[in-house]
C-alpha atoms as a PDB file:
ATOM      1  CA  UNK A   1     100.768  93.376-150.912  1.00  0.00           C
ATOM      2  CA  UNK A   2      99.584  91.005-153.882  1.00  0.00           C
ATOM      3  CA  UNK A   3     100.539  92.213-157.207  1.00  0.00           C
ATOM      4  CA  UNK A   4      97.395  93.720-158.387  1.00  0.00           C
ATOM      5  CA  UNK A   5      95.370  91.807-156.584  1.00  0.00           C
ATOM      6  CA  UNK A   6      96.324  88.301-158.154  1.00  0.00           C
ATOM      7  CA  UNK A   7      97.249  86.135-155.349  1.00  0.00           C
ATOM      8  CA  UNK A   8     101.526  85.192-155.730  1.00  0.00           C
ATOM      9  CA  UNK A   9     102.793  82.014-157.027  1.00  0.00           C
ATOM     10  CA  UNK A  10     103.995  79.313-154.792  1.00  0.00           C
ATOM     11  CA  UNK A  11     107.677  78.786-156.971  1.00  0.00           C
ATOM     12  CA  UNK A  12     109.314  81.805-156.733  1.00  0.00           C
ATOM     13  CA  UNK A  13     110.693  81.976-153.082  1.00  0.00           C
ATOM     14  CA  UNK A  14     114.515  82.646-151.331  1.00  0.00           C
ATOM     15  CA  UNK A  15     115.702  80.925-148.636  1.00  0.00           C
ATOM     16  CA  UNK A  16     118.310  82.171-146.128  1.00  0.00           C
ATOM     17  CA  UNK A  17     119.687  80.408-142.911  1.00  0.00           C
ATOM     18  CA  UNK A  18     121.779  83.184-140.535  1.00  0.00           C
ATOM     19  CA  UNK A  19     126.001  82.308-140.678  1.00  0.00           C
ATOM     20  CA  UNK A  20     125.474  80.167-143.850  1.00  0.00           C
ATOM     21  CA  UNK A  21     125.960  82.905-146.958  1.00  0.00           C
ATOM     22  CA  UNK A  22     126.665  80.541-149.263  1.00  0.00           C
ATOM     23  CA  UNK A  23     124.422  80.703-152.472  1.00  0.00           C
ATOM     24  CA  UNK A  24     123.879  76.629-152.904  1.00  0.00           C
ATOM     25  CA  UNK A  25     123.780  76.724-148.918  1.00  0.00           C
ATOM     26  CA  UNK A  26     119.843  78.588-149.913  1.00  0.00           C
ATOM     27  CA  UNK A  27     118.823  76.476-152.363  1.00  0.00           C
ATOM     28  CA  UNK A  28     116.027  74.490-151.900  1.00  0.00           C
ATOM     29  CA  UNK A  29     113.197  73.381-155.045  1.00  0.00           C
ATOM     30  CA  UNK A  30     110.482  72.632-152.365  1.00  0.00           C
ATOM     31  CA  UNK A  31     109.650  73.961-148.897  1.00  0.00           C
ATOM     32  CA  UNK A  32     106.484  72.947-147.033  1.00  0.00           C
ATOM     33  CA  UNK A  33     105.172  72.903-143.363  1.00  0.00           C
ATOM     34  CA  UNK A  34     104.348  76.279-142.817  1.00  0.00           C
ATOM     35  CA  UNK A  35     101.665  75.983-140.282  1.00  0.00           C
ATOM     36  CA  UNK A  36     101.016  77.332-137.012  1.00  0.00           C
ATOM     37  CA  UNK A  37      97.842  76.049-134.740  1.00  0.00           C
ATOM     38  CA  UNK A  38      96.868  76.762-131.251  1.00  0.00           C
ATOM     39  CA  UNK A  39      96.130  73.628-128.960  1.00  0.00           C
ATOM     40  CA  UNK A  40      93.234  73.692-126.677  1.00  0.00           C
ATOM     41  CA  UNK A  41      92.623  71.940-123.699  1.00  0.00           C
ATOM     42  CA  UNK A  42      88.932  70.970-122.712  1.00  0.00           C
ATOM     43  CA  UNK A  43      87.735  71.807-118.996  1.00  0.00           C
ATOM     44  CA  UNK A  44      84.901  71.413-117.234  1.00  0.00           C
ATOM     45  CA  UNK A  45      82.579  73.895-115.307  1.00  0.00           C
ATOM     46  CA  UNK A  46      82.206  73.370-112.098  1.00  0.00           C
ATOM     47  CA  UNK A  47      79.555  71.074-110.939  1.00  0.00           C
ATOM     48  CA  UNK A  48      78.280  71.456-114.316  1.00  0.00           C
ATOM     49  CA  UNK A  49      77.498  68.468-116.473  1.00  0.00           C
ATOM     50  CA  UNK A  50      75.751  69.945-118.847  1.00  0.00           C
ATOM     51  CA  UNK A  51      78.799  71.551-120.875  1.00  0.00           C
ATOM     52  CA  UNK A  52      82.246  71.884-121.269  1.00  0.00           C
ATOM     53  CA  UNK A  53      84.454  74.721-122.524  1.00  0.00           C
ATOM     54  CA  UNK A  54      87.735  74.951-124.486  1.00  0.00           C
ATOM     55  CA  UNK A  55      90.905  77.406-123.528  1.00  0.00           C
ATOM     56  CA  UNK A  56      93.851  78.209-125.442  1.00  0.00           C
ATOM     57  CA  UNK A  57      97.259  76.577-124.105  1.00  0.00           C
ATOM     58  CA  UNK A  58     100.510  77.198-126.303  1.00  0.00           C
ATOM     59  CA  UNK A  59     100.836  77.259-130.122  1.00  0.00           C
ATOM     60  CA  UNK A  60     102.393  74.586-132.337  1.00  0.00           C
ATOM     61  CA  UNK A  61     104.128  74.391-135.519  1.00  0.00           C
ATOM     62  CA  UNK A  62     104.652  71.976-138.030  1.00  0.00           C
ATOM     63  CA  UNK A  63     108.118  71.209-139.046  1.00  0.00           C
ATOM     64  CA  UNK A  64     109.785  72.814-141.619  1.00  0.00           C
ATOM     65  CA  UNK A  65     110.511  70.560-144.588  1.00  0.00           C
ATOM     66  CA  UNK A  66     113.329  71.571-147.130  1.00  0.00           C
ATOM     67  CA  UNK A  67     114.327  69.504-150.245  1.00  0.00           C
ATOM     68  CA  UNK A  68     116.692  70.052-153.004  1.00  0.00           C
ATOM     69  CA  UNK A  69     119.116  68.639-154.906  1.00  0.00           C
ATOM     70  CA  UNK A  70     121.782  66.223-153.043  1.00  0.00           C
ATOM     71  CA  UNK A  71     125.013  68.269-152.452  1.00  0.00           C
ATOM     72  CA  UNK A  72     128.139  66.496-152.379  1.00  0.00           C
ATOM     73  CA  UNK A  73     130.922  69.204-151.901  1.00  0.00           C
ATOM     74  CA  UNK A  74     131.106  70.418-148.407  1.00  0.00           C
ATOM     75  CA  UNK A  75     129.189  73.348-146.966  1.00  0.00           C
ATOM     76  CA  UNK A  76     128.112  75.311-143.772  1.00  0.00           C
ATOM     77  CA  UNK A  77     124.780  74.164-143.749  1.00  0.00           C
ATOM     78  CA  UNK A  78     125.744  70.800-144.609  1.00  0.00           C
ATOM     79  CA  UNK A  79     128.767  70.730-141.419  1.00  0.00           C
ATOM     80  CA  UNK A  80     125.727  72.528-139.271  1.00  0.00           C
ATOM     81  CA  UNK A  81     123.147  69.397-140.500  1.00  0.00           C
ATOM     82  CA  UNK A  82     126.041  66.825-139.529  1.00  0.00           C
ATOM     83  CA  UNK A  83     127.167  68.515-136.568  1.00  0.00           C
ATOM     84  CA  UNK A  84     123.524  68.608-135.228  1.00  0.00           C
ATOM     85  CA  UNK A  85     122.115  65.003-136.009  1.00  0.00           C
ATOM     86  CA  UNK A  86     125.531  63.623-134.729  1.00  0.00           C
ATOM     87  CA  UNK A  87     125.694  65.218-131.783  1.00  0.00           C
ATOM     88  CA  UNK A  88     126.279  63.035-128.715  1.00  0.00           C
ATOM     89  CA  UNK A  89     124.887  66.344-126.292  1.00  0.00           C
ATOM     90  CA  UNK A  90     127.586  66.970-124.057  1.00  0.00           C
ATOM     91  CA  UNK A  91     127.611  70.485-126.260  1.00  0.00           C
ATOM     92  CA  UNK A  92     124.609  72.579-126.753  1.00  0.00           C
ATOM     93  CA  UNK A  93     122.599  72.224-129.891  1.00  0.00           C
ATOM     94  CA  UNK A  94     123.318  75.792-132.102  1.00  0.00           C
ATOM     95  CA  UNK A  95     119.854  76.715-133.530  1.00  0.00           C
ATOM     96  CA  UNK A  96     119.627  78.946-136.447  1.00  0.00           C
ATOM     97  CA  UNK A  97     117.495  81.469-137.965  1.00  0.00           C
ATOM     98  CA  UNK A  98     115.970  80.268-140.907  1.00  0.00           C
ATOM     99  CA  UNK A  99     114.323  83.001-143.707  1.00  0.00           C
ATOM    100  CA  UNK A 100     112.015  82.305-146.576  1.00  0.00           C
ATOM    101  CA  UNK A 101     110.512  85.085-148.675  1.00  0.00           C
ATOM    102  CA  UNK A 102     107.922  84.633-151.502  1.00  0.00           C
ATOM    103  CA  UNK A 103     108.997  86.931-153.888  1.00  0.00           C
ATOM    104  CA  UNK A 104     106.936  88.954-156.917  1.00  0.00           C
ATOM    105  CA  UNK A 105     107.799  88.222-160.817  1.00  0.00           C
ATOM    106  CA  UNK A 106     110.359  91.344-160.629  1.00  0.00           C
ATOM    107  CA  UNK A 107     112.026  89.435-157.486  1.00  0.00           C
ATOM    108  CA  UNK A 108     110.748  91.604-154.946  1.00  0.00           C
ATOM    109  CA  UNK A 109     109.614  90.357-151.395  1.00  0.00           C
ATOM    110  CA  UNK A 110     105.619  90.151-150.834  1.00  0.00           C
ATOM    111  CA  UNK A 111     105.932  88.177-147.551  1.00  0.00           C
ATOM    112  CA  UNK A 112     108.886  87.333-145.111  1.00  0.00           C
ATOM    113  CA  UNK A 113     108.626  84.421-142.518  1.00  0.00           C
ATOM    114  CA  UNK A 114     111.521  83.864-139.702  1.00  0.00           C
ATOM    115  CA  UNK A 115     111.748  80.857-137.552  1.00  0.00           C
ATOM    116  CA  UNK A 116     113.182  81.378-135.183  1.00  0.00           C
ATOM    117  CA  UNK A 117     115.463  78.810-132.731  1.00  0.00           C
ATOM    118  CA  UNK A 118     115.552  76.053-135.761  1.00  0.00           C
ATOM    119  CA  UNK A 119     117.764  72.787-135.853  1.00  0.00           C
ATOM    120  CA  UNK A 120     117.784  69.572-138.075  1.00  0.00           C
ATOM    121  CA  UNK A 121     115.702  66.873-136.575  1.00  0.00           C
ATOM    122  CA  UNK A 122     115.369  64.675-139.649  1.00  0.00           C
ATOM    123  CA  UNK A 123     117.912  64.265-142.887  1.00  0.00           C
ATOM    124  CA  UNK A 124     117.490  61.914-145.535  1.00  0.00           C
ATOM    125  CA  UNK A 125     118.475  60.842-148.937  1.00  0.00           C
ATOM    126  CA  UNK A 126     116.172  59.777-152.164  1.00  0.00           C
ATOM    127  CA  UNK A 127     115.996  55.865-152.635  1.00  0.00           C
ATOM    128  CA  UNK A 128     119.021  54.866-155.237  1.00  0.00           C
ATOM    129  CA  UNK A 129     117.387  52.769-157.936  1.00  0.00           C
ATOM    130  CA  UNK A 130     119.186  52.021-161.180  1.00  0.00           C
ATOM    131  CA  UNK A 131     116.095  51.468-162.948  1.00  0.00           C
ATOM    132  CA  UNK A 132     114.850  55.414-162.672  1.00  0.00           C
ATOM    133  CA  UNK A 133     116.680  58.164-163.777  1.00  0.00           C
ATOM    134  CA  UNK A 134     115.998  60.661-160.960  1.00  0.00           C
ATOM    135  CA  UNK A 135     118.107  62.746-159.201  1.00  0.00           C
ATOM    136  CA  UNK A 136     118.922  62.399-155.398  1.00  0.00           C
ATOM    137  CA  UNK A 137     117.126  64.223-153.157  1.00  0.00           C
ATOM    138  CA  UNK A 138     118.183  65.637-150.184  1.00  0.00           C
ATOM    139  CA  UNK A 139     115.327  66.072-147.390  1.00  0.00           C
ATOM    140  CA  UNK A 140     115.674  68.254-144.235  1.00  0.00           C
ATOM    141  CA  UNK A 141     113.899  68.638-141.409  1.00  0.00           C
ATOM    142  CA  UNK A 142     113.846  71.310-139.079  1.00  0.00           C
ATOM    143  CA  UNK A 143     111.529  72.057-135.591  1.00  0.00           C
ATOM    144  CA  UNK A 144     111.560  75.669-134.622  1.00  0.00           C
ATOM    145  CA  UNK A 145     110.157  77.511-131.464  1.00  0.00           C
ATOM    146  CA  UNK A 146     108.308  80.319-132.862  1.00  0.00           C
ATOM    147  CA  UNK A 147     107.045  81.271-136.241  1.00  0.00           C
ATOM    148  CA  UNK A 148     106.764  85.197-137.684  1.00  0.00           C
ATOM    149  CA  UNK A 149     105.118  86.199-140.480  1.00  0.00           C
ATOM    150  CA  UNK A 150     105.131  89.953-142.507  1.00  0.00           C
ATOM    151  CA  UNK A 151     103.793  91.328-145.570  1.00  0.00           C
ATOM    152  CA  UNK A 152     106.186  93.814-147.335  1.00  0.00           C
END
């Protein structure tokens, strides 16, 4: 539940990826695509002209965006991101369970969302320019099959 009924701030979360337990592994300064929307398909009734009905068909989620920080030593997430995007497909692509939690000003959880099935399908870098002084940023991409959500 909200603390006291304020609704939670959007920059205190944790990220966790199952078999990577590696603290810089989980850290990510932005995450985004966290939507979920059910396609329709239109029909029509019959001999009917005069209207036509939607149904439900499957559900489909956005993919998950991660950015952070450009790591340059070696990592399990990093080996799983190369290994994936690399991949020629004679061997099986290894999703992953991904975990983010929005957490309270003491650090607590106040939601939990799982997706689950994910792999990379999109890694990039920052532009280089010598003219700003940014750091790089690391972008990656994940799709996912199925999307749960709980309040603590």
């Amino acid at each position: 539940m909200p603390d006291q009924g304020y609704p939670p701030v959007g920059f205190y979360f944790s990220l966790g990826f199952s078999e990577v337990k590696t603290m810089a592994d989980a850290t990510f300064q932005e995450v985004s695509g966290l939507s979920a929307e059910r396609e329709t398909e239109t029909i029509s009734e019959g001999s009917q002209n005069l209207y036509k009905s939607s149904i439900t068909t499957v559900a489909k989620y956005s993919n998950l965006v991660l950015k952070r920080g450009l790591l340059i030593e070696g990592s399990a997430l990093a080996a799983w991101v190369r290994n994936t995007m690399g991949s020629d497909l004679t061997e099986p692509i290894k999703p992953k369970q991904v975990y983010l939690k929005l957490l309270n000003n003491e650090g607590q959880p106040l939601v939990f969302w799982s997706f689950e099935n994910a792999w990379p399908v999109k890694w990039s870098v920052s532009d280089f320019n010598n003219q700003d002084s940014t750091i790089a940023i690391e972008t990656l991409e994940l799709s996912y099959t199925k999307l749960q959500q709980q309040w603590v």
